[in-house]
Every structure is written in C-alpha cells, then in structure tokens.
Protein backbone atom coordinates (compact mmCIF):
# COMPACT_ATOMS: atom_id res chain seq x y z
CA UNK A 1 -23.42 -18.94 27.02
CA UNK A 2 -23.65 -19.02 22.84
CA UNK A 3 -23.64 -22.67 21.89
CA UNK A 4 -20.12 -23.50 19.72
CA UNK A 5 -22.13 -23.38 16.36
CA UNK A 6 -24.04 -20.33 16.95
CA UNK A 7 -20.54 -18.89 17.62
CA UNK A 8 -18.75 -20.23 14.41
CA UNK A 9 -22.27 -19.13 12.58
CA UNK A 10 -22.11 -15.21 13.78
CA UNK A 11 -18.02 -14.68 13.66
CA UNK A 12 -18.39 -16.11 9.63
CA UNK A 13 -21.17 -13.86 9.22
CA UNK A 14 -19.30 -10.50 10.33
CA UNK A 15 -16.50 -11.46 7.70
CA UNK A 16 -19.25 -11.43 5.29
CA UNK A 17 -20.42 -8.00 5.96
CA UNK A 18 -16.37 -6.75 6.53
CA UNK A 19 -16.07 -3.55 4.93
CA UNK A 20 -14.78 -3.23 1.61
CA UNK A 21 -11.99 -1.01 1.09
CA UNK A 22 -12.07 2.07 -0.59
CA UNK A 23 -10.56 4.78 -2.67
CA UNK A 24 -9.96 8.34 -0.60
CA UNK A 25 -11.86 10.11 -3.13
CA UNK A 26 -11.35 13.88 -2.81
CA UNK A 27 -13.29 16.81 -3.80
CA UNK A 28 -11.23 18.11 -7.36
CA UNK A 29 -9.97 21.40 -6.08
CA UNK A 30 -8.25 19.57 -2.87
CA UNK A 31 -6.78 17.48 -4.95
CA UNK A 32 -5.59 19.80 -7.76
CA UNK A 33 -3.91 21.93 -4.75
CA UNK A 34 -2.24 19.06 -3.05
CA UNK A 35 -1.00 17.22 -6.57
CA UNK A 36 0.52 20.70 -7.09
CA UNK A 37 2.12 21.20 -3.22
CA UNK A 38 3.55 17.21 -3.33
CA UNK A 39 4.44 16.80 -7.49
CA UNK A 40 2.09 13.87 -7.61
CA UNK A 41 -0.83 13.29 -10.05
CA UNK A 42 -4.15 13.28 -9.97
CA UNK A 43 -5.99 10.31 -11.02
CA UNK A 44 -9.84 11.62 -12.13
CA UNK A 45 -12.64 9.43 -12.37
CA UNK A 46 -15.08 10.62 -15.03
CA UNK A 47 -18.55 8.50 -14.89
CA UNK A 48 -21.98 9.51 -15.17
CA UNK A 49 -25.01 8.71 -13.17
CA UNK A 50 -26.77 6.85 -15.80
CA UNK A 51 -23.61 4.66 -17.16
CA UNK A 52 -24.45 1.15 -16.15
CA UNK A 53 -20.17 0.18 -16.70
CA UNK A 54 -19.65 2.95 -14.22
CA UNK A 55 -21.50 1.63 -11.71
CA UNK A 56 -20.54 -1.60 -11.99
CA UNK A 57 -16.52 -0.77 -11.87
CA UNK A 58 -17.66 1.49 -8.35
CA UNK A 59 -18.29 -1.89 -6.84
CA UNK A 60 -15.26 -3.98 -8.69
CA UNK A 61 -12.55 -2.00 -9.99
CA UNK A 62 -12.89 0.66 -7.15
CA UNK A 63 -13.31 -2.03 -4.60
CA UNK A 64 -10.46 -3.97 -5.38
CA UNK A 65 -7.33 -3.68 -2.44
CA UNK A 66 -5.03 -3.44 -5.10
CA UNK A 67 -6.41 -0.71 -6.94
CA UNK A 68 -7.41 1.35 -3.60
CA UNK A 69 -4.05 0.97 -2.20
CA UNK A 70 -2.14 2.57 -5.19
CA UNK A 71 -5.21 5.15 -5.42
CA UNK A 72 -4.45 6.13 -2.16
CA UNK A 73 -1.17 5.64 -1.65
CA UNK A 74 0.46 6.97 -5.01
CA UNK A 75 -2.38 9.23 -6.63
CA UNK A 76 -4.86 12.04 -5.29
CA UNK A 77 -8.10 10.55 -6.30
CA UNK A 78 -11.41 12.27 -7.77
CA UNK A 79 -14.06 11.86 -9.30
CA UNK A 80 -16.12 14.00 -12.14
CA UNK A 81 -19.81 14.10 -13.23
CA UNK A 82 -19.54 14.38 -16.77
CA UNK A 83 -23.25 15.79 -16.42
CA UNK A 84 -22.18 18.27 -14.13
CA UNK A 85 -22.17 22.65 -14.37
CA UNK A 86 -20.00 23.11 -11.46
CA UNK A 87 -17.08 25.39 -12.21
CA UNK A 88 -13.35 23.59 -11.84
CA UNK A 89 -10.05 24.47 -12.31
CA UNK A 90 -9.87 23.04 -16.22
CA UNK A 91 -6.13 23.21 -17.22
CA UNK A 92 -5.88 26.26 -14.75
CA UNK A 93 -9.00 28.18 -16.46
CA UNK A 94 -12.45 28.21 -14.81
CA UNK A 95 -15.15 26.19 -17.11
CA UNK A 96 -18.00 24.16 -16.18
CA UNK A 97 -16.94 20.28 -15.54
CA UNK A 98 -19.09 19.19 -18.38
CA UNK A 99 -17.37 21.68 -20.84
CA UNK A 100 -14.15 21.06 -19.49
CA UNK A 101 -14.21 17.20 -19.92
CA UNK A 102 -16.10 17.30 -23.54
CA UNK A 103 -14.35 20.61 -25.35
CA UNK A 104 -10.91 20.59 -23.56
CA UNK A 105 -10.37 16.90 -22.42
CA UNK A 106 -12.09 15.58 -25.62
CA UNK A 107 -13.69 12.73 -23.51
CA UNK A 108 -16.81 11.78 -25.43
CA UNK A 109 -18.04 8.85 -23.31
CA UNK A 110 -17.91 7.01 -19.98
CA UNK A 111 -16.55 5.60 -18.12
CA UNK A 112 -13.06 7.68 -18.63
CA UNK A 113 -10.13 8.28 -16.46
CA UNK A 114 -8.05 11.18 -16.92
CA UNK A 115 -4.15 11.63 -15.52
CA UNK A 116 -3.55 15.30 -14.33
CA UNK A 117 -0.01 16.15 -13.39
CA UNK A 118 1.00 18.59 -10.22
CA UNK A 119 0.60 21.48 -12.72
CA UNK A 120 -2.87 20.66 -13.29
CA UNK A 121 -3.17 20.06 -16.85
CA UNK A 122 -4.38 16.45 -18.97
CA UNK A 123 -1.35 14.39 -19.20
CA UNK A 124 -3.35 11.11 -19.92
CA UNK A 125 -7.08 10.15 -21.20
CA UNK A 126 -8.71 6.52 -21.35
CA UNK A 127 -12.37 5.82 -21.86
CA UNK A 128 -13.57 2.25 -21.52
CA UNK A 129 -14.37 0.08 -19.00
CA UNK A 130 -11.66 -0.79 -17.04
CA UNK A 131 -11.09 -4.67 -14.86
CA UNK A 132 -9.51 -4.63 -11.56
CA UNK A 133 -6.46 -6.15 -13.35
CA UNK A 134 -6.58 -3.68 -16.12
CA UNK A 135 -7.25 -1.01 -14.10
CA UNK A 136 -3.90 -2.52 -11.93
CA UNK A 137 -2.06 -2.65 -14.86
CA UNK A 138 -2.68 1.40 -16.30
CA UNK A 139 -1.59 2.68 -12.96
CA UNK A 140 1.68 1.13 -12.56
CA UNK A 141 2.48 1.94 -16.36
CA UNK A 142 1.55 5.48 -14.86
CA UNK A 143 3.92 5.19 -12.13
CA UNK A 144 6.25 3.78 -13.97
CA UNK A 145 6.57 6.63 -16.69
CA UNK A 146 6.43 9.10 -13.89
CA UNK A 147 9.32 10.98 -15.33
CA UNK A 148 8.12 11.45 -18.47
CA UNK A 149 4.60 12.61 -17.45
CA UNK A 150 6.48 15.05 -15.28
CA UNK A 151 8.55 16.41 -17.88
CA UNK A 152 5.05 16.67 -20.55
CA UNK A 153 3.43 18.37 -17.55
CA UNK A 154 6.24 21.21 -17.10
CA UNK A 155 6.30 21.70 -21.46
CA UNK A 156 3.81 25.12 -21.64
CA UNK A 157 0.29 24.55 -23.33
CA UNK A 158 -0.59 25.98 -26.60
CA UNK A 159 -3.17 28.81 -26.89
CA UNK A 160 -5.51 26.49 -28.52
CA UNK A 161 -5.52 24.35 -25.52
CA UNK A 162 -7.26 26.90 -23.37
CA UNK A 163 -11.17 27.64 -23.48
C-alpha cells in the first residue's frame, strides 16, 4: 500500500505533466478544400524556424484553451514556413509558399497570421507578436465580421493580384 503522502505527491505530479491543449493544425491544402466545402476560413500561421517570438507564442498563444478552442472549433488551422519552396494553392494559383507569402500576401516578417476565406484568397494580414488575450481578441473580431469577410471573399480579384 502507497503511504497517504506519497499518494497526494504522485496524483499532483500527473496534473503537472497534463497535456496541454492544442490547435488541430492541418496540412494547407486540407484546409483550403474543407474552408471551401463548409464556407469557413482559414486561419494561417506564418512563422519561421529561426523567429524567437514564434516560438515563444507556439508554447503561449497556441497553448492557451481559449485560443485552441476557437482554432478548432470556428477556423481550419495551418501553419506556413515562410522559408519554405513547397508549391500551395496561393489565391488559387500554384507558387512556392515563400513567394506566395512575400510577393502576393506582402508579409515581410514574422510572426504573421493571415485570414483566408472559403474561396481561398487573403481576406486579412497581421504581423506581430500576438498575447493569448490579443490573439483572443483578433479572432472574435474575425468572427464577428464574418459577413463582411464573406462578402470581400466572393468580390473577384484584380489581375494584378495574381502571380
């Protein structure tokens, strides 16, 4: 039999190590095809191996219940290497992620978010760090404007928007 403090000592220690919870990320193409097949937006993580802020919001911001819940429950969630070569789906033309996010995103830095609606095409772009609370904050005031986003996503790009 465990003596009544070695009990107390080993059920407070597995709440320390209780999991975290976490955002659902999803690869980008899933989640450009399922934004598009249930009219909700996708919420895109762009961060970069090297950005210190980055890191630091994966295990804050990202971590927070608040934030994961309306990640998962309201948005299809991905995330970006603003380094990377890999072709994506960039407002519905093929381009390397790191062209798409610098030339037709016009994110210059990291961390960023961008807003895609179900069509697939930048509704919204932030870059700076980003609190639990603040982060809280930017995606009600997305939820909250859904109806306009959805209209801005169904208005047809101009040529100069494409690569």
């Amino acid at each position: 039999m465990i003596p009544k403090h070695w009990a107390w000592f080993l059920l407070s220690g597995l709440s320390l190590w209780a999991a975290k919870p976490e955002v659902a990320w999803m690869d980008f193409a899933s989640a450009l095809k399922r934004a598009h097949s249930d009219s909700l937006f996708v919420f895109v993580d762009v961060y970069a191996a090297s950005c210190v802020p980055c890191r630091e919001m994966e295990s804050t911001t990202f971590r927070d219940s608040a934030v994961v819940a309306m990640l998962n429950q309201k948005f299809y969630s991905t995330r970006l290497d603003a380094m990377s070569d890999v072709l994506i789906n960039c407002n519905n033309w093929p381009q390397a992620t790191n062209k798409c996010i610098m030339n037709t995103w016009q994110i210059q830095g990291v961390p960023s978010f961008a807003l895609l609606g179900p069509s697939g095409n930048l509704l919204v772009k932030i870059t700076d760090y980003q609190s639990p609370e603040q982060m809280r904050v930017l995606l009600q005031s997305f939820l909250e404007s859904r109806k306009i986003l959805l209209e801005l996503d169904k208005k047809p790009k101009g040529d100069n928007e494409s690569p």
